[in-house]
C-alpha atoms as a PDB file:
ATOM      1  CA  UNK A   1       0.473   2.144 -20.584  1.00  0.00           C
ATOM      2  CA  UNK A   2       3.870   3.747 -19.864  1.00  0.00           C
ATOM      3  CA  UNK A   3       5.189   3.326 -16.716  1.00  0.00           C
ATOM      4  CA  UNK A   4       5.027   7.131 -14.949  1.00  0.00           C
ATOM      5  CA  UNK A   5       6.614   6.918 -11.354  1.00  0.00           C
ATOM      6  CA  UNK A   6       6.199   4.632  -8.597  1.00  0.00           C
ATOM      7  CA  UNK A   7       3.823   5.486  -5.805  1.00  0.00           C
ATOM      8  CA  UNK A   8       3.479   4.262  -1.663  1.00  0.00           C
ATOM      9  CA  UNK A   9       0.584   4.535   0.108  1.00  0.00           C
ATOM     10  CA  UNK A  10       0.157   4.012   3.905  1.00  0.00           C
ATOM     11  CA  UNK A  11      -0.821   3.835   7.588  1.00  0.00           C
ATOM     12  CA  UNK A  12       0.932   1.924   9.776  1.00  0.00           C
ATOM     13  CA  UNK A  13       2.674   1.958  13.482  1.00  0.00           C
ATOM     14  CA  UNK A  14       6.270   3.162  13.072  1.00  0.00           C
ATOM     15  CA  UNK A  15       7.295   0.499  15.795  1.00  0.00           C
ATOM     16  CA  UNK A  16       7.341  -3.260  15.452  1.00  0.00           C
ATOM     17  CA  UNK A  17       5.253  -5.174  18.280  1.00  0.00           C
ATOM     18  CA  UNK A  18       8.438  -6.595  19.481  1.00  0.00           C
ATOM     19  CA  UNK A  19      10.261  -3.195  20.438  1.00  0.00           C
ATOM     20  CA  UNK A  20       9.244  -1.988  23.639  1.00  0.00           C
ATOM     21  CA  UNK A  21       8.158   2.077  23.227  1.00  0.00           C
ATOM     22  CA  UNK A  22       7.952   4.321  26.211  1.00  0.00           C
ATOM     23  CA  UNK A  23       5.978   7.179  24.277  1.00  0.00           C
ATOM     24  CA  UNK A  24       2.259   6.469  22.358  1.00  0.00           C
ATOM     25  CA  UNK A  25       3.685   4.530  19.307  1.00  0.00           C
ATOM     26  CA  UNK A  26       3.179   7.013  16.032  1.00  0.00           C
ATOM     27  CA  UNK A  27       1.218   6.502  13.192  1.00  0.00           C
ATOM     28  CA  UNK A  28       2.569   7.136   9.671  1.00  0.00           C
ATOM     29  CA  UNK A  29      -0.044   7.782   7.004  1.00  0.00           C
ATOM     30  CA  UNK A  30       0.987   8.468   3.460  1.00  0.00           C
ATOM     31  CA  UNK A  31      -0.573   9.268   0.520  1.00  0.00           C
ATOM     32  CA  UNK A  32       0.437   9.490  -3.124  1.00  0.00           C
ATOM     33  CA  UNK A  33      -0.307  12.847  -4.965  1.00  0.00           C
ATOM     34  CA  UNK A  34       0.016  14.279  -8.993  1.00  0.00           C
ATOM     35  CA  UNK A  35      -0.214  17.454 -10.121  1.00  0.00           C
ATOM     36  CA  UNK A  36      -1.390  17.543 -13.927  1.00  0.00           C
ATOM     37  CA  UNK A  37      -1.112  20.222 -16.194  1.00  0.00           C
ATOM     38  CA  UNK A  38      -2.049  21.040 -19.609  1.00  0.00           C
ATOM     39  CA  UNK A  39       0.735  23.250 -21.007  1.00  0.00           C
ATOM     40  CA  UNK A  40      -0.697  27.075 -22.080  1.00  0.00           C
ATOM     41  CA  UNK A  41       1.219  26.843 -25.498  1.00  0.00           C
ATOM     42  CA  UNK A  42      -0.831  23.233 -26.080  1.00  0.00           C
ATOM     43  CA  UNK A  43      -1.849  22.468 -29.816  1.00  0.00           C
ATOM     44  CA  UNK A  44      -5.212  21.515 -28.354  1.00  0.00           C
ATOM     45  CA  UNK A  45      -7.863  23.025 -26.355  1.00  0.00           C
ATOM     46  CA  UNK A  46      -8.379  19.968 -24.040  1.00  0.00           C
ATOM     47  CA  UNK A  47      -7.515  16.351 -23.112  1.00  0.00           C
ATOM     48  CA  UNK A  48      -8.514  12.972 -21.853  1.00  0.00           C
ATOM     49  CA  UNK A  49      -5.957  11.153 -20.134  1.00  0.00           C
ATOM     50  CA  UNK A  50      -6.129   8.290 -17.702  1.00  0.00           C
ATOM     51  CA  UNK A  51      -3.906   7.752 -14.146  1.00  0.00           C
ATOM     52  CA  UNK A  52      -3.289   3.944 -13.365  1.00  0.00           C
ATOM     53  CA  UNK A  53      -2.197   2.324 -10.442  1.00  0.00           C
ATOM     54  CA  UNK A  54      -0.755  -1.039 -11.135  1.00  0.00           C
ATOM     55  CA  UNK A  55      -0.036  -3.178  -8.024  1.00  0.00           C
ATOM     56  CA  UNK A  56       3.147  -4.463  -6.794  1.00  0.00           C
ATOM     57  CA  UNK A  57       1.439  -5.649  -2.884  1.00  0.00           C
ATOM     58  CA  UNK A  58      -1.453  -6.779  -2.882  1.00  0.00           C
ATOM     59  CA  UNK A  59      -3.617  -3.929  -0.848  1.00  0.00           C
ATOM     60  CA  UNK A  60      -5.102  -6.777   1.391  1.00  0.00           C
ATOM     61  CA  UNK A  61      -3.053  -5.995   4.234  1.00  0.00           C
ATOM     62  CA  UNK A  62      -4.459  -4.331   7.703  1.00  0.00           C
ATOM     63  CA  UNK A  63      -7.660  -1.419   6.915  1.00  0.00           C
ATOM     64  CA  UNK A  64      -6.774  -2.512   3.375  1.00  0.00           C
ATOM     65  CA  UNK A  65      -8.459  -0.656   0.057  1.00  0.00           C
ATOM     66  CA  UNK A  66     -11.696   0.074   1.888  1.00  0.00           C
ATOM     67  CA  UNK A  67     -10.577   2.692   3.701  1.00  0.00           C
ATOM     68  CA  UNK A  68      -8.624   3.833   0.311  1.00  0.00           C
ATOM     69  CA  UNK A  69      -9.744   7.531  -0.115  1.00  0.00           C
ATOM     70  CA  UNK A  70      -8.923   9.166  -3.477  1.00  0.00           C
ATOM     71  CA  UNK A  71      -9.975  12.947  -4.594  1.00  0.00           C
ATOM     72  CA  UNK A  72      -8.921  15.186  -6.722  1.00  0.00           C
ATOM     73  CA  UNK A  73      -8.673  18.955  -6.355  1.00  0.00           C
ATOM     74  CA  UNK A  74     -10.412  20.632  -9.697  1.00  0.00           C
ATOM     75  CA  UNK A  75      -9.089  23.653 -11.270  1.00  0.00           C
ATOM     76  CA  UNK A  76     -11.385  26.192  -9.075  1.00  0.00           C
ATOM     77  CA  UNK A  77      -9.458  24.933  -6.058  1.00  0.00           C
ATOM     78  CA  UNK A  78     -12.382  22.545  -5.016  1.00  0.00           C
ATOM     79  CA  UNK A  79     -11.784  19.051  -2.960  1.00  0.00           C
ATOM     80  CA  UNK A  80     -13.440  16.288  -4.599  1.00  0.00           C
ATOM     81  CA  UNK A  81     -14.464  12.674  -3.660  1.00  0.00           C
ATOM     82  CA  UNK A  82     -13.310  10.197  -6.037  1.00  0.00           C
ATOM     83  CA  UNK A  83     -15.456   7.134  -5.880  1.00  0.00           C
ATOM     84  CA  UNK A  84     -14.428   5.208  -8.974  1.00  0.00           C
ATOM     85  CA  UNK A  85     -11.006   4.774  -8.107  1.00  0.00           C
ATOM     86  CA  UNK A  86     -11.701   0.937  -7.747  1.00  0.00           C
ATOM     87  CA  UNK A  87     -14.600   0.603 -10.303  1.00  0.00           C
ATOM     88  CA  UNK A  88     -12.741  -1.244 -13.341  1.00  0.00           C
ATOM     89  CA  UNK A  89      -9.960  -3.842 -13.460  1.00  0.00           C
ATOM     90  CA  UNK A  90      -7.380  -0.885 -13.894  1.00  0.00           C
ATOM     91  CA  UNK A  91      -7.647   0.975 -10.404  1.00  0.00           C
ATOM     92  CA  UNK A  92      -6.981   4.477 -11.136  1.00  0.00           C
ATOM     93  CA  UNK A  93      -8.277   7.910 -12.093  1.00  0.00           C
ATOM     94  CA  UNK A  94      -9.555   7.034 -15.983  1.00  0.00           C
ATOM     95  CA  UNK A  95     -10.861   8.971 -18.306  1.00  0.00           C
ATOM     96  CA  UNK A  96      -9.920  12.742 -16.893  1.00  0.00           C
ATOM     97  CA  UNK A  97     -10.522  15.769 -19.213  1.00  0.00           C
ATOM     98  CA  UNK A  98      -8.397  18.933 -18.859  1.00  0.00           C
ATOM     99  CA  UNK A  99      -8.425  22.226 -20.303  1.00  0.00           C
ATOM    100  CA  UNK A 100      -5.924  24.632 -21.875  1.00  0.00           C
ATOM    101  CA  UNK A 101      -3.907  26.421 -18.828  1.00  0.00           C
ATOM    102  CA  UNK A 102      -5.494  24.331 -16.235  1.00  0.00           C
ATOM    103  CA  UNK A 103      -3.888  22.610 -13.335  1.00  0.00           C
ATOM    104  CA  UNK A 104      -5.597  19.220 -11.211  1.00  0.00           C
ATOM    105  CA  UNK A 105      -4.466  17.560  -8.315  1.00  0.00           C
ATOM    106  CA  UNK A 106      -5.252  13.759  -7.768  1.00  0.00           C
ATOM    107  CA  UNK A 107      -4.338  11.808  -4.795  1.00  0.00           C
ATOM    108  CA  UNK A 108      -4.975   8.718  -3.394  1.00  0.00           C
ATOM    109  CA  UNK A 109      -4.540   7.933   0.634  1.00  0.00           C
ATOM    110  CA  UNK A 110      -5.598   5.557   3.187  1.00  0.00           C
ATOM    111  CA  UNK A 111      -7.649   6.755   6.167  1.00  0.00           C
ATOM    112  CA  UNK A 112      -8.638   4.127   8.481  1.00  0.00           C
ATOM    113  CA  UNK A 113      -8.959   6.811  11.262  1.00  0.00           C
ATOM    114  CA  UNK A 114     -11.269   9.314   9.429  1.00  0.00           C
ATOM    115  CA  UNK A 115     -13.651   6.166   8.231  1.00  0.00           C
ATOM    116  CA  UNK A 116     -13.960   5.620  12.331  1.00  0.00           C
ATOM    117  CA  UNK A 117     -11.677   2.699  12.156  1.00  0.00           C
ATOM    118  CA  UNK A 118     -10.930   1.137  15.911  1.00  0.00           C
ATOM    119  CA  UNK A 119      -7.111   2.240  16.222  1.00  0.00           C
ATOM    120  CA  UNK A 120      -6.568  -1.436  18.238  1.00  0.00           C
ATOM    121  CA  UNK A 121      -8.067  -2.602  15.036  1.00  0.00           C
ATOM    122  CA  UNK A 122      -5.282  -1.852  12.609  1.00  0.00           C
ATOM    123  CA  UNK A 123      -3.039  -4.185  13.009  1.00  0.00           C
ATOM    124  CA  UNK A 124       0.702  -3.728  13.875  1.00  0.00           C
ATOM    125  CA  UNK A 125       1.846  -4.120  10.155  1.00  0.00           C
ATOM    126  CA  UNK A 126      -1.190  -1.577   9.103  1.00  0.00           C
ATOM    127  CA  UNK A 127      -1.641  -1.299   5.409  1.00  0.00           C
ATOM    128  CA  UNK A 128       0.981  -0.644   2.786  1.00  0.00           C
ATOM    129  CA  UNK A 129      -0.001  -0.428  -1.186  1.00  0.00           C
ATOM    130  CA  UNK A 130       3.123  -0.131  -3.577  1.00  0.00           C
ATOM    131  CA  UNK A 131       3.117  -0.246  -6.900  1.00  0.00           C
ATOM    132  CA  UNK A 132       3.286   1.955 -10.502  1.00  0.00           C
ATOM    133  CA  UNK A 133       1.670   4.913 -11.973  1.00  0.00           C
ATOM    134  CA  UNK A 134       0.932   5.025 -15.769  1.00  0.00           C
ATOM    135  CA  UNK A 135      -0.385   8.442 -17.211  1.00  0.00           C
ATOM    136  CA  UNK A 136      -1.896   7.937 -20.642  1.00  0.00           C
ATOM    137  CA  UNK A 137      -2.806  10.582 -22.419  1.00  0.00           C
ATOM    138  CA  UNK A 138      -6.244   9.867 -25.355  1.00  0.00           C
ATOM    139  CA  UNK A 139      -4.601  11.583 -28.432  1.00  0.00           C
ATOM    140  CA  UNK A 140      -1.979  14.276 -28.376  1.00  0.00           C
ATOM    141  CA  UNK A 141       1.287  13.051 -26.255  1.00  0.00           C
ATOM    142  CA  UNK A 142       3.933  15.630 -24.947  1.00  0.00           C
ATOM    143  CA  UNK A 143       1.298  18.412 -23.520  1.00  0.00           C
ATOM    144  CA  UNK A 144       0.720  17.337 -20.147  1.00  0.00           C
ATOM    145  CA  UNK A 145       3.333  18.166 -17.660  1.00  0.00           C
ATOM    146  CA  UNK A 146       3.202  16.394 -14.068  1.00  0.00           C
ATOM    147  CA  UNK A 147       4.579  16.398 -11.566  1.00  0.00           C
ATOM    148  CA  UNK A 148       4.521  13.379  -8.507  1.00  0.00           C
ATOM    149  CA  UNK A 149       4.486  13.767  -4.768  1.00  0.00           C
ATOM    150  CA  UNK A 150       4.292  11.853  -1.402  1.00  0.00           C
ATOM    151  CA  UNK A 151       2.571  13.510   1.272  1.00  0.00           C
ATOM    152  CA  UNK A 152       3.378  12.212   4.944  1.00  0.00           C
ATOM    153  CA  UNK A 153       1.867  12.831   8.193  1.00  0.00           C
ATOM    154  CA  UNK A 154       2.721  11.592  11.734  1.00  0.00           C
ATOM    155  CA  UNK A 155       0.074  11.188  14.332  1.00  0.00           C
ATOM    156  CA  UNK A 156      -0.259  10.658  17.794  1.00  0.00           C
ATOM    157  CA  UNK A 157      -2.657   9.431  19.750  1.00  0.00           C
ATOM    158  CA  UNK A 158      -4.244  10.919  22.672  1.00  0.00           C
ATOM    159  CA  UNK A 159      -5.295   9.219  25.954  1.00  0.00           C
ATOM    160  CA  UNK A 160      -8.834   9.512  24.107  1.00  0.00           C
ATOM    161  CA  UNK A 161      -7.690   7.809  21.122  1.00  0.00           C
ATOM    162  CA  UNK A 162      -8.292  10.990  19.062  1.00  0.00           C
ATOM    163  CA  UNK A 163      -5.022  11.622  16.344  1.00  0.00           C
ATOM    164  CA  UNK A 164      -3.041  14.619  16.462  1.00  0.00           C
ATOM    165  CA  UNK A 165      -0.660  16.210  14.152  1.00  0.00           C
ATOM    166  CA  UNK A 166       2.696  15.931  15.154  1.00  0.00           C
ATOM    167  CA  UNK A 167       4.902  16.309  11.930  1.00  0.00           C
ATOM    168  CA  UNK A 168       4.374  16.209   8.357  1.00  0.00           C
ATOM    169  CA  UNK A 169       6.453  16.581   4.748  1.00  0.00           C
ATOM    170  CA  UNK A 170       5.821  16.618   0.955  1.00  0.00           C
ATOM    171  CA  UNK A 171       8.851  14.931  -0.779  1.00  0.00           C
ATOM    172  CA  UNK A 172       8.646  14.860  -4.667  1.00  0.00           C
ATOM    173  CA  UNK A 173       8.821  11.287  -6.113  1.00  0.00           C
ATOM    174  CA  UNK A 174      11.177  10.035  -9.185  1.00  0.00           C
ATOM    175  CA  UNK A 175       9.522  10.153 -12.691  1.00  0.00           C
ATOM    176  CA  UNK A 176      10.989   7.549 -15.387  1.00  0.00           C
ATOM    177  CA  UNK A 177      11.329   9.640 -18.336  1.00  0.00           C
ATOM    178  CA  UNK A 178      10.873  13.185 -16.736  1.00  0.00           C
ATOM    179  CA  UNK A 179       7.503  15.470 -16.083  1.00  0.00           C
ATOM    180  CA  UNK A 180       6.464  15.767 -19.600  1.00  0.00           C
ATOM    181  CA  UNK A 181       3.618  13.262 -21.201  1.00  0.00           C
END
């Protein structure tokens, strides 16, 4: 599989245990997100394709890949669950189909707090999963144009223990060989 972009996914403290923090210590949770297209002018009507995630951590670390949640956002605008992302040896979204003029969204993030994860739980490290994405089209190459992201959000915790929103950014990630599989 070619070798798309590189990808980071977190949640972690942004302070190490051994600097001393005045304020609630932040949380940084970041997800890894890819807009897929199949171009309007395609020679074909629709495609398979898969999206890999190949490992350069091992995702043992902290909450870990059980509080890994990946979804994808179809072409009618609709969030779904994506419950096979660890279901064969190749992690991944595999075996997509896309139509002529349509547009998907995949992403993959971890939330430890949404799957009612202890916040004293998570240790100080958290969990960090680096690695590389491969898209792979099945058949016709050069039609599918895509296009990376990272999303980021900083939380704070209350005196409750309940996260708030305190910043967040979309920065667009580095492709190899450009947008264009």
């Amino acid at each position: 599989m070619p070798v798309f972009s590189p990808f980071e996914i977190l949640f972690e403290f942004l302070y190490p245990t051994n600097i001393p923090v005045q304020a609630p210590d932040p949380i940084a949770v970041q997800g890894y997100w890819l807009q897929v297209s199949l171009r309007p002018d395609s020679p074909v009507q629709s495609l398979s394709f898969d999206i890999a995630f190949a490992e350069t951590t091992n995702f043992n670390s902290g909450a870990g890949s059980k509080y890994l949640q990946a979804q994808f956002i179809d072409a009618n605008g609709n969030v779904n669950i994506y419950s096979n992302f660890f279901s064969s040896a190749q992690p991944g979204f595999l075996n997509q189909v896309i139509s002529k003029g349509q547009t998907l969204i995949y992403g993959a993030q971890c939330l430890a707090l949404k799957a009612g994860a202890p916040v004293a739980a998570t240790p100080q490290s958290g969990t960090g999963w680096r690695g590389l994405v491969s898209v792979t089209p099945h058949g016709s190459s050069g039609n599918l144009i895509c296009e990376p992201t990272q999303r980021l959000l900083y939380l704070n915790l209350s005196n409750t223990g309940t996260p708030a929103v305190f910043g967040a950014c979309v920065y667009p990630v580095a492709t190899l060989a450009g947008i264009v599989v």
